[in-house]
N, C-alpha and C. Protein backbone atom coordinates (compact mmCIF):
# COMPACT_ATOMS: atom_id res chain seq x y z
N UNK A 1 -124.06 -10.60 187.21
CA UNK A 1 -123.98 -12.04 187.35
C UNK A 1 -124.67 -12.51 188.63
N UNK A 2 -125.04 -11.32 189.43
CA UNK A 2 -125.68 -11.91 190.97
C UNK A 2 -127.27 -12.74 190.36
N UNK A 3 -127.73 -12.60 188.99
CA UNK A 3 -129.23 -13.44 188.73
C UNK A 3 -128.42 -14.74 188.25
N UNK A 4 -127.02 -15.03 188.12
CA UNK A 4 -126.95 -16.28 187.68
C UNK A 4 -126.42 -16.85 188.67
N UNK A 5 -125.80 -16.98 189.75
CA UNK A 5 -125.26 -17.07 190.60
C UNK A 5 -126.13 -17.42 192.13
N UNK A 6 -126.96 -16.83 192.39
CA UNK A 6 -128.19 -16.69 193.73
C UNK A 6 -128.72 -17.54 193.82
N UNK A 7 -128.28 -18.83 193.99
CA UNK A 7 -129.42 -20.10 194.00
C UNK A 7 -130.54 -19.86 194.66
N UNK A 8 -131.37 -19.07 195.75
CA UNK A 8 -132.48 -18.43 196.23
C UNK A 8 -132.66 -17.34 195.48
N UNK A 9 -132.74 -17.28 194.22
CA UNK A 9 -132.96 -15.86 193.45
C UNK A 9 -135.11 -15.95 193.49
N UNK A 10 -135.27 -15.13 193.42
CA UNK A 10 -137.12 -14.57 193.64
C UNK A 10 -137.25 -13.13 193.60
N UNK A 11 -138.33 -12.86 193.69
CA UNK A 11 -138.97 -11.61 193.48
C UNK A 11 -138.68 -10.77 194.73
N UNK A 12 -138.52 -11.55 195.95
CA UNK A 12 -138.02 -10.43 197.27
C UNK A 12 -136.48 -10.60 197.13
N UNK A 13 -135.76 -11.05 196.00
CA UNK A 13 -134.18 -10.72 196.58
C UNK A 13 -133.69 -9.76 196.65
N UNK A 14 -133.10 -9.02 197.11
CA UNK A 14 -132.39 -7.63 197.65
C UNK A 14 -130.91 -8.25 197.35
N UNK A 15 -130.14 -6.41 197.08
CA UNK A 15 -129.05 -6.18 196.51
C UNK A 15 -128.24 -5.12 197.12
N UNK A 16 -126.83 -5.23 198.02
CA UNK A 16 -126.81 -4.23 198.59
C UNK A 16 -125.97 -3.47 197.91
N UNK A 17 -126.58 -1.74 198.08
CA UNK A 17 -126.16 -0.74 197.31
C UNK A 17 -124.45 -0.26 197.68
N UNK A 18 -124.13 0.62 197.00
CA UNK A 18 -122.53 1.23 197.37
C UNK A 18 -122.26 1.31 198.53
N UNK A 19 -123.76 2.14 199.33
CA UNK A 19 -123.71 3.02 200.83
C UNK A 19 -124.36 1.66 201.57
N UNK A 20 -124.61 0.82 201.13
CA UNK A 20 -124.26 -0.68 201.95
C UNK A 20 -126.23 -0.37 202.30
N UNK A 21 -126.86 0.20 201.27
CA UNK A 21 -128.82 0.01 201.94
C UNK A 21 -129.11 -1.48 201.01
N UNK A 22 -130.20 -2.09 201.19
CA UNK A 22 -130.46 -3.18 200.60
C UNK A 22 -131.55 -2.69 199.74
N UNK A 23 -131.22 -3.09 198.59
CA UNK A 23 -132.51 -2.43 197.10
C UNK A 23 -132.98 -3.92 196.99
N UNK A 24 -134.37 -3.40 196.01
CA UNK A 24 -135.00 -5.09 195.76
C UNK A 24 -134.18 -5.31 194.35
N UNK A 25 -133.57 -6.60 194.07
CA UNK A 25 -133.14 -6.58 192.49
C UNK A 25 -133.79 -6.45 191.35
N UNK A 26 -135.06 -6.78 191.57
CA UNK A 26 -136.07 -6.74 190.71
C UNK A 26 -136.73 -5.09 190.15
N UNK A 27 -136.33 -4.27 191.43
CA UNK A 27 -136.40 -2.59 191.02
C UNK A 27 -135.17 -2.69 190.23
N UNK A 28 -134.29 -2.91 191.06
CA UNK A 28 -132.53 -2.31 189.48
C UNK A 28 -133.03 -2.99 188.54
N UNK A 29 -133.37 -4.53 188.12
CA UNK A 29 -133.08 -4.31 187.01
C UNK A 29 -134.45 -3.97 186.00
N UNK A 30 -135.81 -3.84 186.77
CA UNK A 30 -136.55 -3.31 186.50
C UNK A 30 -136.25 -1.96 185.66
N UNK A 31 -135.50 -1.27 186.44
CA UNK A 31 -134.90 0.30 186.35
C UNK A 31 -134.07 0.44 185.31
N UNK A 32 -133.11 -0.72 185.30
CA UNK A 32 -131.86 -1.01 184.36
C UNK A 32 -132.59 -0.91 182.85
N UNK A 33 -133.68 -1.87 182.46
CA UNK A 33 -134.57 -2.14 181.45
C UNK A 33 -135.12 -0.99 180.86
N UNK A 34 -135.50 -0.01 182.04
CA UNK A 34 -136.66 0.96 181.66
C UNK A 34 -135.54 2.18 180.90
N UNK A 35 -134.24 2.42 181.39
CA UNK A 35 -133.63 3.28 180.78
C UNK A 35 -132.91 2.75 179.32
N UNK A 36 -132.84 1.67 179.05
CA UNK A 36 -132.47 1.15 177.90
C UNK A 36 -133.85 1.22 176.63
N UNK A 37 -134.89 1.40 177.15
CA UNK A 37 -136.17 1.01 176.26
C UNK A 37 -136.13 2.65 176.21
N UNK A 38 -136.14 3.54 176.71
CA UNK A 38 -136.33 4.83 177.04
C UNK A 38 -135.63 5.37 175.91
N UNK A 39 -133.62 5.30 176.44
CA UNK A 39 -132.73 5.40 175.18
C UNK A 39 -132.83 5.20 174.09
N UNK A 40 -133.14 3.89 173.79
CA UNK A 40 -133.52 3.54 172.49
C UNK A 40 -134.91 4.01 171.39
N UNK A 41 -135.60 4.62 172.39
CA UNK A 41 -136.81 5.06 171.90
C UNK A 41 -136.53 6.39 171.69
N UNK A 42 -135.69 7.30 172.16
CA UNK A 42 -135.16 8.13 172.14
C UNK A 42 -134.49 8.35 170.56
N UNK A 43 -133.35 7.86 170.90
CA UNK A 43 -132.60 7.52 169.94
C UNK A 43 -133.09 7.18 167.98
N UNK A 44 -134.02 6.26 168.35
CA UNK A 44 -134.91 5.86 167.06
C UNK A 44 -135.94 7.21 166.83
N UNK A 45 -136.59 7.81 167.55
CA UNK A 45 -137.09 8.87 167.65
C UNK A 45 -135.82 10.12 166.88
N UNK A 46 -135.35 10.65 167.27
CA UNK A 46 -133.96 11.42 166.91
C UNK A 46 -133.69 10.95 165.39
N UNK A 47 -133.71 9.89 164.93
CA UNK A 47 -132.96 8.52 163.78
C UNK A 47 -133.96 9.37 162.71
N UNK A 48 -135.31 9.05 162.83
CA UNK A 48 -136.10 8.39 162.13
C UNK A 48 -137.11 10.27 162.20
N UNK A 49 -136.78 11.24 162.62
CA UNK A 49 -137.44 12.39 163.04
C UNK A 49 -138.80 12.43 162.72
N UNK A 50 -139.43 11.37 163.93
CA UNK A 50 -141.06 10.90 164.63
C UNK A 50 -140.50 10.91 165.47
N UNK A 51 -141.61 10.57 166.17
CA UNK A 51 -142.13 10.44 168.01
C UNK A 51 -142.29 8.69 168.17
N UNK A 52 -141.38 7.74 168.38
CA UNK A 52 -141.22 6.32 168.35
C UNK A 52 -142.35 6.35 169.75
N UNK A 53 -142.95 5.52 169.62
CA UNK A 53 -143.97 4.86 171.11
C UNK A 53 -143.39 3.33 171.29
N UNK A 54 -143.82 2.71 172.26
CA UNK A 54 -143.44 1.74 173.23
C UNK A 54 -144.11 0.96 171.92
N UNK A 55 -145.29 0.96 171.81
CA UNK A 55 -145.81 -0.24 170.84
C UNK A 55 -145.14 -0.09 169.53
N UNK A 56 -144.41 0.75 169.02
CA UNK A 56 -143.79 0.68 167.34
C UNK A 56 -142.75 0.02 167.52
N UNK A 57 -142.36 -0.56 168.66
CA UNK A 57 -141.15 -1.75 168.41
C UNK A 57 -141.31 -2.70 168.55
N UNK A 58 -140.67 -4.01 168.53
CA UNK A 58 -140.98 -4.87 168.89
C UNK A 58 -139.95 -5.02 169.62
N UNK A 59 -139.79 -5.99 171.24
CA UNK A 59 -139.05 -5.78 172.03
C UNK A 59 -138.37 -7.25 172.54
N UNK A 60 -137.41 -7.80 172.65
CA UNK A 60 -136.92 -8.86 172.73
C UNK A 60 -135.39 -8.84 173.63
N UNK A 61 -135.84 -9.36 175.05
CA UNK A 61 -134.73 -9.38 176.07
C UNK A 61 -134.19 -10.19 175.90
N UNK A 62 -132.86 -10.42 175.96
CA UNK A 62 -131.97 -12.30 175.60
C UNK A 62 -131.25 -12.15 177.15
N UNK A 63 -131.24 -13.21 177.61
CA UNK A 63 -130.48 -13.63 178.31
C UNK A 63 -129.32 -14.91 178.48
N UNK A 64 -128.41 -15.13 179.03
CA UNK A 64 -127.08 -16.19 178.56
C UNK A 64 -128.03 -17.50 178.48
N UNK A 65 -127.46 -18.28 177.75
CA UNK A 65 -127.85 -19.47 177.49
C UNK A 65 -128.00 -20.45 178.95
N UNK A 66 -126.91 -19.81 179.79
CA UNK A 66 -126.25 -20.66 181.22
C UNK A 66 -127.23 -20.26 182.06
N UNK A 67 -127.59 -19.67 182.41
CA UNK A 67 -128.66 -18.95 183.28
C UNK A 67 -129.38 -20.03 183.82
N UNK A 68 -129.96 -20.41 185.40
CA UNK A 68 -131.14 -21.14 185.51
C UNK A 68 -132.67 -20.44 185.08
N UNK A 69 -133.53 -21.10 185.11
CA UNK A 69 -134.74 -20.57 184.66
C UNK A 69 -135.20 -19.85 185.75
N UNK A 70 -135.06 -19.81 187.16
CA UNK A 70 -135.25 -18.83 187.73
C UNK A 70 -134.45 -17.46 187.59
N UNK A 71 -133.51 -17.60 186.94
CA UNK A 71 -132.73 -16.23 186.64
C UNK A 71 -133.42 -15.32 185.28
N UNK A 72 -133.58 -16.31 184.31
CA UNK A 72 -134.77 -16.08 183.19
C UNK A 72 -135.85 -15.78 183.28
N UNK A 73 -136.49 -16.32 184.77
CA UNK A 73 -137.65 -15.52 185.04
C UNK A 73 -137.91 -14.61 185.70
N UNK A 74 -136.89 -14.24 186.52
CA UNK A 74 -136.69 -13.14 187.28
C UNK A 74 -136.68 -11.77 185.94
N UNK A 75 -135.58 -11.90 184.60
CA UNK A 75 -135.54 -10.66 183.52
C UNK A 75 -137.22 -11.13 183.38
N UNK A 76 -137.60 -11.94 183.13
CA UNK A 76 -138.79 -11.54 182.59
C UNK A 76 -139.79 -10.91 183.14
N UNK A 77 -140.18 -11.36 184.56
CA UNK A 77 -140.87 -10.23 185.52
C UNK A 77 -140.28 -9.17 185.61
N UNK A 78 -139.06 -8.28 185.53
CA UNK A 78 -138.59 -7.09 185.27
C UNK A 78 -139.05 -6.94 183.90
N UNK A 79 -139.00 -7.31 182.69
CA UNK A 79 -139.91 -6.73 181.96
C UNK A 79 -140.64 -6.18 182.05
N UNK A 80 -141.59 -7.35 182.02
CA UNK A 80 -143.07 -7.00 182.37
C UNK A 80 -143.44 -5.72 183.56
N UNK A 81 -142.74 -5.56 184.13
CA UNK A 81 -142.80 -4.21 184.91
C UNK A 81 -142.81 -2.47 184.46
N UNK A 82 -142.28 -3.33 183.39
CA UNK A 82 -141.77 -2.09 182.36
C UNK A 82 -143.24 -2.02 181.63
N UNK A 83 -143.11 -3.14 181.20
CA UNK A 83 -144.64 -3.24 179.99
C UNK A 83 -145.86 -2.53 180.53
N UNK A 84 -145.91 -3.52 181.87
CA UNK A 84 -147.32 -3.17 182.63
C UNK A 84 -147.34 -1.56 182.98
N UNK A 85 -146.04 -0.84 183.04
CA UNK A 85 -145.89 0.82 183.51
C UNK A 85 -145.94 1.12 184.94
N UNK A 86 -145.02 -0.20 185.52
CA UNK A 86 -145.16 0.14 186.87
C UNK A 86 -144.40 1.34 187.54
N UNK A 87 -143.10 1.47 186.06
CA UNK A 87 -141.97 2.78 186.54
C UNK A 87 -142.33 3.86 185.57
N UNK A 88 -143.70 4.08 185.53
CA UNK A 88 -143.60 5.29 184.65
C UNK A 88 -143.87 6.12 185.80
């Protein structure tokens, strides 16, 4: 809830970790994204016994209806991070 909540939410906001270091939010949920697309590709892979690729899905993030549009655009540049293969 810290992307709905952060009225200064952006691309440099930082998030502090357990051990109290400051992460950028945009890596977690960058990170968050990449293991869910991963799983699932996995998974459908395993399902379907092929080799699923990034392009045989089609991919669709939802976010709450309540959200400001900077919180909406913040998931969406974490996408796209994913897309572009910045965490491969």
């Amino acid at each position: 809830m810290s992307l709905h909540s952060d009225q200064n939410l952006n691309k440099l906001t930082q998030l502090e970790s357990a051990n109290g270091r400051l992460v950028p939010a945009l890596q977690i949920f960058a990170h968050a994204l990449k293991f869910f697309k991963d799983h699932a590709l996995q998974e459908l892979s395993d399902e379907l016994g092929t080799n699923m690729r990034i392009n045989d899905v089609r991919w669709v993030v939802t976010v709450p209806a309540i959200w400001r549009p900077q919180a909406k655009q913040f998931m969406r540049q974490a996408a796209y991070q994913i897309k572009a293969g910045a965490l491969y």
